[in-house]
C-alpha atoms as a PDB file:
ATOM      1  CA  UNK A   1     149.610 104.868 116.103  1.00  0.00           C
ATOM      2  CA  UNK A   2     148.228 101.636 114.672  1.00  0.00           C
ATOM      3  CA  UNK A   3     145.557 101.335 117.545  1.00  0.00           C
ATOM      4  CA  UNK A   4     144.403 104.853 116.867  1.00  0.00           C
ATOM      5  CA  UNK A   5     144.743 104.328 112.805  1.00  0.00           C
ATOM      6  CA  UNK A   6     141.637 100.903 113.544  1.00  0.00           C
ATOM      7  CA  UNK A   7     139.729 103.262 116.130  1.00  0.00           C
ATOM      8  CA  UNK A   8     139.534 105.719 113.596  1.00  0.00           C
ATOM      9  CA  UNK A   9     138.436 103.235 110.791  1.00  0.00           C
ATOM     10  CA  UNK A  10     135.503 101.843 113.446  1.00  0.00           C
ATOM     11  CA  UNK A  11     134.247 105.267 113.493  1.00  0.00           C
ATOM     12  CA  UNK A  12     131.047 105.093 111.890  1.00  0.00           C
ATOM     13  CA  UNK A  13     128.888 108.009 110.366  1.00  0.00           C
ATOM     14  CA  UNK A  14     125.294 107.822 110.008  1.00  0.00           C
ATOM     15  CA  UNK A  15     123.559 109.487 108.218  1.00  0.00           C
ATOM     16  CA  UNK A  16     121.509 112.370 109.268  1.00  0.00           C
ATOM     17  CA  UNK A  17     117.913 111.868 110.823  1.00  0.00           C
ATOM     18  CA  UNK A  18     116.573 114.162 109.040  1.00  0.00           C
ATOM     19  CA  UNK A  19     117.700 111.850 105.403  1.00  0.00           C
ATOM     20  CA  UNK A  20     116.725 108.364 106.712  1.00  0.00           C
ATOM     21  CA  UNK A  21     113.692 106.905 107.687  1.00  0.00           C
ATOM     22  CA  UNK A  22     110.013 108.296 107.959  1.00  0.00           C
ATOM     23  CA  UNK A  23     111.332 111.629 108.244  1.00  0.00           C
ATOM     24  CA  UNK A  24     113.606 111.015 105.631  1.00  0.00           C
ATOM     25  CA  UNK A  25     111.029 109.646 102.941  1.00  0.00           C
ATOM     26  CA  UNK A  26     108.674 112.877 104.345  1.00  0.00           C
ATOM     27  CA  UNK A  27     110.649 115.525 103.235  1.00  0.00           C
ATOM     28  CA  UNK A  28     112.308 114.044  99.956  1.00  0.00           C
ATOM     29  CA  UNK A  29     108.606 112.889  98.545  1.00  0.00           C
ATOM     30  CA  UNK A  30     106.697 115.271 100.245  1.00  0.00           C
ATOM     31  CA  UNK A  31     108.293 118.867 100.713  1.00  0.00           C
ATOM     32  CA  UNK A  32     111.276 118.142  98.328  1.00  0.00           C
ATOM     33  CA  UNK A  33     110.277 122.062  97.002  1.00  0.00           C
ATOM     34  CA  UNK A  34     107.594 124.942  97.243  1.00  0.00           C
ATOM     35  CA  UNK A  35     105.010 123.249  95.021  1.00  0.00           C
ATOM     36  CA  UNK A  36     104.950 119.922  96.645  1.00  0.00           C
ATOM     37  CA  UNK A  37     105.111 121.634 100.030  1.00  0.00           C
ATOM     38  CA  UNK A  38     102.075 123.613  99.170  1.00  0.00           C
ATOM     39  CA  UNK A  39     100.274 120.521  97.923  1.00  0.00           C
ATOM     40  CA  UNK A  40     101.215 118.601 100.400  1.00  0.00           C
ATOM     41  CA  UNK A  41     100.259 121.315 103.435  1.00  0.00           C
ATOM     42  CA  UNK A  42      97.015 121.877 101.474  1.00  0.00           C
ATOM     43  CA  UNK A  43      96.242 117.657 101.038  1.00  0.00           C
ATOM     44  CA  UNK A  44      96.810 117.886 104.815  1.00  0.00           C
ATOM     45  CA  UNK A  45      94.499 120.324 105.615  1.00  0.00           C
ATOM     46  CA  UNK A  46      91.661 119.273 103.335  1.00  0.00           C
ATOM     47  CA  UNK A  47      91.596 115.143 105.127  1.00  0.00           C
ATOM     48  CA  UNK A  48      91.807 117.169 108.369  1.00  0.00           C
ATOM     49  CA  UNK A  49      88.590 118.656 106.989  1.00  0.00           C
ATOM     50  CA  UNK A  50      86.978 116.030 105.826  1.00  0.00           C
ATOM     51  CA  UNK A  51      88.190 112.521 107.620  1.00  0.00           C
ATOM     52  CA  UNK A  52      87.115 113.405 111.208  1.00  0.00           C
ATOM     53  CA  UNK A  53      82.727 114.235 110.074  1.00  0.00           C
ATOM     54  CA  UNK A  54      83.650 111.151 108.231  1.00  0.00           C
ATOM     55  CA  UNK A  55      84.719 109.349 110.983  1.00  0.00           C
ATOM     56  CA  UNK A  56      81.987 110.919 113.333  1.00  0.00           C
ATOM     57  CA  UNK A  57      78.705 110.096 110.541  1.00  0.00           C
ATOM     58  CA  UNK A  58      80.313 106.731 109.670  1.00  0.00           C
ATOM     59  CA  UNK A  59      80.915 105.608 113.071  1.00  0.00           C
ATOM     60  CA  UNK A  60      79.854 107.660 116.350  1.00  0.00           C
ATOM     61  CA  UNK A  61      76.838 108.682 114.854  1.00  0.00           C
ATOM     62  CA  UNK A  62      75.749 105.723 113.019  1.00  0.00           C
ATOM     63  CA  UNK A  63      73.230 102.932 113.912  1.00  0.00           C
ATOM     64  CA  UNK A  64      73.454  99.335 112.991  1.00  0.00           C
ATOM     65  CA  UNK A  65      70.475  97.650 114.384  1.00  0.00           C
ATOM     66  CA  UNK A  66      67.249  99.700 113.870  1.00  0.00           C
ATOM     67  CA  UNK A  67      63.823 100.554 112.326  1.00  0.00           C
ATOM     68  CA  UNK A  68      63.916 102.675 108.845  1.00  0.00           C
ATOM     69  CA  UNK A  69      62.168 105.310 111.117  1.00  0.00           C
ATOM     70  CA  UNK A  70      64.832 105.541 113.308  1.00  0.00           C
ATOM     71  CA  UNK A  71      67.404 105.819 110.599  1.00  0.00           C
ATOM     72  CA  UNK A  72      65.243 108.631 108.908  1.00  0.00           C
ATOM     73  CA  UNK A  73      65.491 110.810 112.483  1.00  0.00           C
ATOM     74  CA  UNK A  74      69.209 110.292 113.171  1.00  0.00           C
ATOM     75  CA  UNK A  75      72.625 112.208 111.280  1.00  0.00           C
ATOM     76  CA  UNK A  76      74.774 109.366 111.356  1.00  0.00           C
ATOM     77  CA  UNK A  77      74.992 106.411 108.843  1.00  0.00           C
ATOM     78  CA  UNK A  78      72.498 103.808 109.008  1.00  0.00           C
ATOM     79  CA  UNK A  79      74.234 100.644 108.242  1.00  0.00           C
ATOM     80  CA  UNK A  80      71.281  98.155 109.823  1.00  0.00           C
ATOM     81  CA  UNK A  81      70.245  97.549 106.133  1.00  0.00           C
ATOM     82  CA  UNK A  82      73.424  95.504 105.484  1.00  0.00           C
ATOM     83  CA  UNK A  83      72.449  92.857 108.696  1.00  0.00           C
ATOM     84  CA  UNK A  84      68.947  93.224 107.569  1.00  0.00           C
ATOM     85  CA  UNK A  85      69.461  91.826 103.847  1.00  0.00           C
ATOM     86  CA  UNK A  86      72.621  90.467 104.781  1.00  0.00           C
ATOM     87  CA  UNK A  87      71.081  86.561 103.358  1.00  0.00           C
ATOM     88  CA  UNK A  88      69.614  88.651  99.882  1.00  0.00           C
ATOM     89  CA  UNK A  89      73.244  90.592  99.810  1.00  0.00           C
ATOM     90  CA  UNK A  90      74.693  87.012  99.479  1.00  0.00           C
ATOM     91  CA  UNK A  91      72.171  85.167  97.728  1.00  0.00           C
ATOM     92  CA  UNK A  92      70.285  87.046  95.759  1.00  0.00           C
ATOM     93  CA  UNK A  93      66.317  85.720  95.079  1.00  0.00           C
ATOM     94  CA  UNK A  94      67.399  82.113  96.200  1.00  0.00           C
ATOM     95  CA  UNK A  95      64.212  80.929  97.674  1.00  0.00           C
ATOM     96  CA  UNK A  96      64.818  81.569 101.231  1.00  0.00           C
ATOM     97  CA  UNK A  97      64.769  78.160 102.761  1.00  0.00           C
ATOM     98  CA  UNK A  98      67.128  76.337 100.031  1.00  0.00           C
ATOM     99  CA  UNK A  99      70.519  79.115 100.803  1.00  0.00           C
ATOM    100  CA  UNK A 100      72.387  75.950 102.129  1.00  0.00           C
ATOM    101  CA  UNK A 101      72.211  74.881  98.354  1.00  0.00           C
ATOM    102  CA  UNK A 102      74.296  77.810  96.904  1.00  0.00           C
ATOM    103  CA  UNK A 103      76.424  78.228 100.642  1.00  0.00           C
ATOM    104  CA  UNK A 104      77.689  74.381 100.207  1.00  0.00           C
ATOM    105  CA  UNK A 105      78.359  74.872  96.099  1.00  0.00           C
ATOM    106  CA  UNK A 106      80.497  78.161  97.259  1.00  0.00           C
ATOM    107  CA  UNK A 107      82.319  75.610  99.954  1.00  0.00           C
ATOM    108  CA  UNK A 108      83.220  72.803  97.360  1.00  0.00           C
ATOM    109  CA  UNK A 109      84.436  75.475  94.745  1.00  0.00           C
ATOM    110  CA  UNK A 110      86.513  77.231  97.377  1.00  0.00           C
ATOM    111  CA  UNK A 111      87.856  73.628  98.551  1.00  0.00           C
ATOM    112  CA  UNK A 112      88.778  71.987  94.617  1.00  0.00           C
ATOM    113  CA  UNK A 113      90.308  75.862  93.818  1.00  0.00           C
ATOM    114  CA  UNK A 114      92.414  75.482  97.241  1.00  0.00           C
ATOM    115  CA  UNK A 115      93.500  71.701  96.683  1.00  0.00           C
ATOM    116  CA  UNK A 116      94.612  72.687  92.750  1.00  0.00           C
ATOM    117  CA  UNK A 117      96.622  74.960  94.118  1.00  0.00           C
ATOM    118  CA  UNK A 118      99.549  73.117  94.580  1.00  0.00           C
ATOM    119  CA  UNK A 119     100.544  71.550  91.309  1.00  0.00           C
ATOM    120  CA  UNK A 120     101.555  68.112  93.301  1.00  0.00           C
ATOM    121  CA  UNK A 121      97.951  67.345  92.855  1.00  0.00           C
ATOM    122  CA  UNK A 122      97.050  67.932  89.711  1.00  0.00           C
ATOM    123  CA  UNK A 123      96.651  64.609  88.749  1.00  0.00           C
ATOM    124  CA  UNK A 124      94.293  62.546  87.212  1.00  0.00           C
ATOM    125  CA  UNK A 125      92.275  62.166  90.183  1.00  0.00           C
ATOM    126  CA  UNK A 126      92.075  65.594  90.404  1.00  0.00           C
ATOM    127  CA  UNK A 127      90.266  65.830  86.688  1.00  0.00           C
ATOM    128  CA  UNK A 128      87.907  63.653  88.367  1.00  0.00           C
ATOM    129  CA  UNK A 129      87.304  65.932  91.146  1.00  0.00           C
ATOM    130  CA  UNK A 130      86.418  68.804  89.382  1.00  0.00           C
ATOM    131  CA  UNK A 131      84.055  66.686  87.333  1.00  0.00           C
ATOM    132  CA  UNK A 132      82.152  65.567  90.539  1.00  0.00           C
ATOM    133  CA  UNK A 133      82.689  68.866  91.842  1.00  0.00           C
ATOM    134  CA  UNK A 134      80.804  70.446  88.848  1.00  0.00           C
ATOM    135  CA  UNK A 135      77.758  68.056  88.774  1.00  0.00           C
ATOM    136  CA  UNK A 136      77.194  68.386  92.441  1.00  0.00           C
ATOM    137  CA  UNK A 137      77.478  72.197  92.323  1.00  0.00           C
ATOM    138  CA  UNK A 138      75.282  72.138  89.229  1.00  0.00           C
ATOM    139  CA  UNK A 139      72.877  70.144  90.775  1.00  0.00           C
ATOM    140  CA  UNK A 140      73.253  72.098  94.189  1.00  0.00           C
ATOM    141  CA  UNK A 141      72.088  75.237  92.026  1.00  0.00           C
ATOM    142  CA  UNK A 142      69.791  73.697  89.767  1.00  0.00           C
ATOM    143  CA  UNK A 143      68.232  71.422  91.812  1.00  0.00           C
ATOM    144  CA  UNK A 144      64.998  68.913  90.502  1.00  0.00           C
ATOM    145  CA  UNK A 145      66.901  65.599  91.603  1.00  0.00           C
ATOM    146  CA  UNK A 146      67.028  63.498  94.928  1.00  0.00           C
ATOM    147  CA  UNK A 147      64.390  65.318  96.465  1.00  0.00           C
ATOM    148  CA  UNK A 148      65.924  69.039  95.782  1.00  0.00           C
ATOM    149  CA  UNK A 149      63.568  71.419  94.647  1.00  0.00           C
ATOM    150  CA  UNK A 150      64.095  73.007  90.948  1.00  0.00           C
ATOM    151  CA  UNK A 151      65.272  76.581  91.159  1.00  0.00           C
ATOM    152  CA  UNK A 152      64.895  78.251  87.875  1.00  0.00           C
ATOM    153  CA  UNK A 153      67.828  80.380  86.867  1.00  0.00           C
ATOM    154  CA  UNK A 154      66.411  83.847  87.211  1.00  0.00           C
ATOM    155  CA  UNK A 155      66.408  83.233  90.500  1.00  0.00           C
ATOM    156  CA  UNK A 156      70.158  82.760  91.228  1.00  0.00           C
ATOM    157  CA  UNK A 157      72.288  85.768  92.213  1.00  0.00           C
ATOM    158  CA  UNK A 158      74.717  87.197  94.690  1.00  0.00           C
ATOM    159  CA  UNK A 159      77.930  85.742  95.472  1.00  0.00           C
ATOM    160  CA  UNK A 160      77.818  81.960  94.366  1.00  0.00           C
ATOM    161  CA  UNK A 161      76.500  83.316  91.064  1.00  0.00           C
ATOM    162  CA  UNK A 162      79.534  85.581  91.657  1.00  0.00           C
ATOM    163  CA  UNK A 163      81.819  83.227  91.777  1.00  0.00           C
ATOM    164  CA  UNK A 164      80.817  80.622  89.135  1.00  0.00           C
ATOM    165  CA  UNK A 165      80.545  83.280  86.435  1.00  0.00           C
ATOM    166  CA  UNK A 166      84.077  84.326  87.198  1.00  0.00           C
ATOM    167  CA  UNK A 167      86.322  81.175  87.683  1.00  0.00           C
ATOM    168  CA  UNK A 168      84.716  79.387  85.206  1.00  0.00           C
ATOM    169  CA  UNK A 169      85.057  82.566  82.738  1.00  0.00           C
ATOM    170  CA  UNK A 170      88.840  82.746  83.516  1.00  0.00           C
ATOM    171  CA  UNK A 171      89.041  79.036  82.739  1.00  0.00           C
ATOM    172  CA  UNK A 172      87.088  78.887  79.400  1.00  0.00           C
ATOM    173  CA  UNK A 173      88.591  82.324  78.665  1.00  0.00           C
ATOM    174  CA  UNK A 174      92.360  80.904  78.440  1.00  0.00           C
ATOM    175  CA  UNK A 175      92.517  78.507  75.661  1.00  0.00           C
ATOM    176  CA  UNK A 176      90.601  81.338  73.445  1.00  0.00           C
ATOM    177  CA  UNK A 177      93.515  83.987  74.920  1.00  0.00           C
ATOM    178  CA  UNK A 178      96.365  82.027  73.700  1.00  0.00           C
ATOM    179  CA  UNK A 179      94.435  81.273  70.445  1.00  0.00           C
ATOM    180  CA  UNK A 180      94.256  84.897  69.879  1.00  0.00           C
ATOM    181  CA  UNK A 181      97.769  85.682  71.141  1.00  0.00           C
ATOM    182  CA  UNK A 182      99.213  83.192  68.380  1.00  0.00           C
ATOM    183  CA  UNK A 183      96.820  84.762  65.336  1.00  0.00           C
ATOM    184  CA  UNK A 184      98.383  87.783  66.435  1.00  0.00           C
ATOM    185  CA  UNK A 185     102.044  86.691  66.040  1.00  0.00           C
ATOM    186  CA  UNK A 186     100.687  84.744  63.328  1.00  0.00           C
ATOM    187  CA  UNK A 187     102.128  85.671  59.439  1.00  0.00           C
ATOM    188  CA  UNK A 188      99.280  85.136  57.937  1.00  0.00           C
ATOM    189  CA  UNK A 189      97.658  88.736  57.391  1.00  0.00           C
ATOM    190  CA  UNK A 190      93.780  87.716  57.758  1.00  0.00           C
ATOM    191  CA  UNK A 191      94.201  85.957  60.998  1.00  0.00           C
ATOM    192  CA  UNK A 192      96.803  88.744  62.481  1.00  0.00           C
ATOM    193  CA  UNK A 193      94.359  91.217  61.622  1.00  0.00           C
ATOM    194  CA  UNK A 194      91.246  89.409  63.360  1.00  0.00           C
ATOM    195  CA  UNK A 195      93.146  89.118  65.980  1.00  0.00           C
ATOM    196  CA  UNK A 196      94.399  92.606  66.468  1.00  0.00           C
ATOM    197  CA  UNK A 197      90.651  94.035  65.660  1.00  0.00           C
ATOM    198  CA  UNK A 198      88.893  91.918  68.331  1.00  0.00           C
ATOM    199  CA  UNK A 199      91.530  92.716  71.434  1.00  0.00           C
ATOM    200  CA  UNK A 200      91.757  96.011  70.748  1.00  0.00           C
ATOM    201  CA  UNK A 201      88.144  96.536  70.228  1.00  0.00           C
ATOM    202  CA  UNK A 202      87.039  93.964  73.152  1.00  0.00           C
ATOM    203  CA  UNK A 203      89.729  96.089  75.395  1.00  0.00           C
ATOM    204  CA  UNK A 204      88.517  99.644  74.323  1.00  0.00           C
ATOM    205  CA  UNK A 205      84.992  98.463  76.004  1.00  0.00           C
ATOM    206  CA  UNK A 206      84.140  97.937  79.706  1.00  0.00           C
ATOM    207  CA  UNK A 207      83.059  94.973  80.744  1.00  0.00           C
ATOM    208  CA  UNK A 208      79.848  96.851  82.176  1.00  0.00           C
ATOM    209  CA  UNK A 209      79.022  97.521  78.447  1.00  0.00           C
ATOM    210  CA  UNK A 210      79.443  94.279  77.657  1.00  0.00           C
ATOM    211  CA  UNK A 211      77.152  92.169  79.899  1.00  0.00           C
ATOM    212  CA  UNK A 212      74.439  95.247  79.233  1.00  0.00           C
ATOM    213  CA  UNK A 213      74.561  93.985  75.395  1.00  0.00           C
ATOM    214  CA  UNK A 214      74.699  90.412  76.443  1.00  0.00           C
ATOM    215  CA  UNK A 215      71.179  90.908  78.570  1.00  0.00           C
ATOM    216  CA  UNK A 216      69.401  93.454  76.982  1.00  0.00           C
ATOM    217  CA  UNK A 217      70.761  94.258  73.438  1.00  0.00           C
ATOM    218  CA  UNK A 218      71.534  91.103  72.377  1.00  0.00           C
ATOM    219  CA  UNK A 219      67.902  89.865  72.694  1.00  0.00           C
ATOM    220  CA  UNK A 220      66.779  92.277  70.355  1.00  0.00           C
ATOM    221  CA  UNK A 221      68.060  90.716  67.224  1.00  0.00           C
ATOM    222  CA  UNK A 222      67.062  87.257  67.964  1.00  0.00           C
ATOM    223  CA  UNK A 223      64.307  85.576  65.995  1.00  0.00           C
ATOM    224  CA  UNK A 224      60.658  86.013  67.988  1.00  0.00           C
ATOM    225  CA  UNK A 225      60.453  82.857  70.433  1.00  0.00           C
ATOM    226  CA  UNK A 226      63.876  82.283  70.766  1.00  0.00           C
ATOM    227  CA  UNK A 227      65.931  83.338  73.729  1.00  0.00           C
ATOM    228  CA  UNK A 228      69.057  82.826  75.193  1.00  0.00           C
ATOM    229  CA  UNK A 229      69.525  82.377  79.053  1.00  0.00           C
ATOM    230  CA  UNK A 230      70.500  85.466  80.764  1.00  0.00           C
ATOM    231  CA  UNK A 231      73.475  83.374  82.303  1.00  0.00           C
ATOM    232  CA  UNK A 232      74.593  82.159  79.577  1.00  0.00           C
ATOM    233  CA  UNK A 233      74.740  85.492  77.531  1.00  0.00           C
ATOM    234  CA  UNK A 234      76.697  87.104  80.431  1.00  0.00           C
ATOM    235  CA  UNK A 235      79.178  83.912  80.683  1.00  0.00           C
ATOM    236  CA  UNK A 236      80.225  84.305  76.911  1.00  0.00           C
ATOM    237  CA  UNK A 237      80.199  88.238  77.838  1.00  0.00           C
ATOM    238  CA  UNK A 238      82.893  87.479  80.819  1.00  0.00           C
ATOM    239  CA  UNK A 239      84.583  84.946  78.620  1.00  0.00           C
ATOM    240  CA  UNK A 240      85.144  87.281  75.578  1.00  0.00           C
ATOM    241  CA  UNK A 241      86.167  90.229  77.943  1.00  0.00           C
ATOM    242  CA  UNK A 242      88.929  88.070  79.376  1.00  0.00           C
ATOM    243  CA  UNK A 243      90.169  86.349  76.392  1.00  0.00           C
ATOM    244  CA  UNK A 244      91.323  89.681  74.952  1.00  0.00           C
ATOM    245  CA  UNK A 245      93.041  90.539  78.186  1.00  0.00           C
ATOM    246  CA  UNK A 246      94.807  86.941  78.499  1.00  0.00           C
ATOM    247  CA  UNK A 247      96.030  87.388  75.015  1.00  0.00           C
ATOM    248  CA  UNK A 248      97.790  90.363  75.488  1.00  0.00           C
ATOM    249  CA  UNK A 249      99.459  88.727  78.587  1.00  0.00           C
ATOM    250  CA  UNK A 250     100.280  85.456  76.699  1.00  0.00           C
ATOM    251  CA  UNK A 251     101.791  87.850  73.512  1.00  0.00           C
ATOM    252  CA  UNK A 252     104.128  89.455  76.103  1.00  0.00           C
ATOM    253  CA  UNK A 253     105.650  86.686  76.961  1.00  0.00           C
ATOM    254  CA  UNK A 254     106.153  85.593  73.523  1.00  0.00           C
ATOM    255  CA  UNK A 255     107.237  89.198  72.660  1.00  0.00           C
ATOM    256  CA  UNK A 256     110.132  88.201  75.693  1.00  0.00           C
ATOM    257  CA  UNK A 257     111.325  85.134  74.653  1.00  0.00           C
ATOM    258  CA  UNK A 258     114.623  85.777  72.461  1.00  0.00           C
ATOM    259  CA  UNK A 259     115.287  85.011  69.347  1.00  0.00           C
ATOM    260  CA  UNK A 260     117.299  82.048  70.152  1.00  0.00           C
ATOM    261  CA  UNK A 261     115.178  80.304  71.772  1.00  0.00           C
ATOM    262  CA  UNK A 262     112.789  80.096  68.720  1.00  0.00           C
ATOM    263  CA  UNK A 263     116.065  79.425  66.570  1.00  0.00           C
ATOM    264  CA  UNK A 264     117.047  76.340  68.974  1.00  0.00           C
ATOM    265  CA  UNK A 265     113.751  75.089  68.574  1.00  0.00           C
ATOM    266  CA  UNK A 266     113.812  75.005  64.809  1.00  0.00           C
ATOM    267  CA  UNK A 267     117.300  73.079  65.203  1.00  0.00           C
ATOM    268  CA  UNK A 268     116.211  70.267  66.910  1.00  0.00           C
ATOM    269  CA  UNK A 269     113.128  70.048  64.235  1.00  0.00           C
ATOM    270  CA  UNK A 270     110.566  71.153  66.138  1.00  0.00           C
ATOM    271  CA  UNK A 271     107.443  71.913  64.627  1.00  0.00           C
ATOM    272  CA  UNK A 272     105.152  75.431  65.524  1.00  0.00           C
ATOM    273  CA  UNK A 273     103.136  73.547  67.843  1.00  0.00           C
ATOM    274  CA  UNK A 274     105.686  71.681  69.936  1.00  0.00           C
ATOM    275  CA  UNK A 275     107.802  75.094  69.536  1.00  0.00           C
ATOM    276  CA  UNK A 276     104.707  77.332  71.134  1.00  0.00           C
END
């Protein structure tokens, strides 16, 4: 009796196929009921409609090394334009023969972003990195020393202009983010309400918008022979976008902190700054 008491406990019941597994997720997301089942079987039908001439134009029709002539007369994609300004996709109007310049500046941001990755090295001989790193990528781009040739700015573009804009708008962005994420915790009404006027209003615009008014708006209402470089106006553009964003990130995680924690802080006399 005991024997067949522990054969009957090692009996174990698995769940139906049809409950578990692909099949399983299938039916309870995808025909749980008559709607769904009709969305779903109507979904199904419509990529069955549209996916394979996708496939067939993007792919088994297409050409990727030909003459515009030859693209005109086929009725497939023509994707030999990417190969073709593959150097202006990436660089922009970077004279031609000076695209190691902005290549190598894209290889020693990519190397000081992967070695400050790892918070072991962030040092003060890392400081001095990014320094070096700056001037020689400035200089890279810029040119007009040791023998490089000047490039003037309205000539820089594609990716390494990319890239700059945007790591170097997340870094300037986050001081002015937490700035804005105290003033709106702040008790003082004035600075609360700055605060909440420009992140809500900076957030209710695309970025798009933005750099538009940086580079062609902006212009407008500066004094006759005075201008602003174009990459500079879209730098402050990217850097006021962000700062909006990073504040409402920052203000969440003050909103999360308890209480006590701001209490124990005030205990051991702790004063705003060394609290925040």
């Amino acid at each position: 009796m005991q024997e067949t008491a522990q054969a009957t406990q090692t009996i174990e019941l698995r769940p139906p196929v049809t409950s578990v597994g692909v099949i399983g997720w299938i039916k309870s997301n995808l025909f749980n009921g008559i709607f769904n089942s009709i969305l779903s079987i109507a979904t199904l039908y419509m990529l069955w409609k549209i996916l394979p001439p996708l496939f067939q134009w993007a792919f088994i029709d297409s050409v990727w090394h030909t003459t515009g002539k030859a693209c005109r007369e086929i009725d497939g994609a023509c994707w030999s334009i990417i190969p073709t300004n593959l150097r202006f996709i990436i660089f922009g109007f970077f004279p031609y023969e000076s695209q190691w310049r902005p290549l190598l500046a894209m290889f020693i941001l990519f190397g000081l972003l992967f070695y400050s990755r790892d918070r072991k090295h962030w040092t003060k001989y890392l400081g001095y990195g990014w320094i070096v790193g700056l001037f020689a990528m400035g200089l890279l781009m810029r040119g007009g020393l040791f023998g490089l040739t000047s490039v003037e700015s309205p000539k820089w573009g594609g990716l390494p202009l990319t890239l700059l804009l945007s790591v170097f708008g997340l870094t300037a962005a986050y001081p002015l983010g937490v700035i804005l994420a105290l003033g709106r915790q702040s008790k003082m009404p004035g600075v609360k309400w700055l605060s909440v006027i420009y992140i809500e209003l900076i957030r209710g615009v695309p970025l798009i918008s933005l750099l538009f008014m940086s580079s062609i708006i902006f212009p407008l209402f500066l004094p006759e022979g005075i201008t602003i470089n174009k990459i500079l106006r879209a730098q402050v553009a990217i850097i006021l976008f962000t700062a909006a964003y990073i504040a409402e990130v920052v203000r969440g995680g003050l909103q999360g902190m308890s209480r006590g924690q701001y209490e124990a802080a005030e205990s051991i006399g702790l004063n705003y700054y060394q609290t925040m």
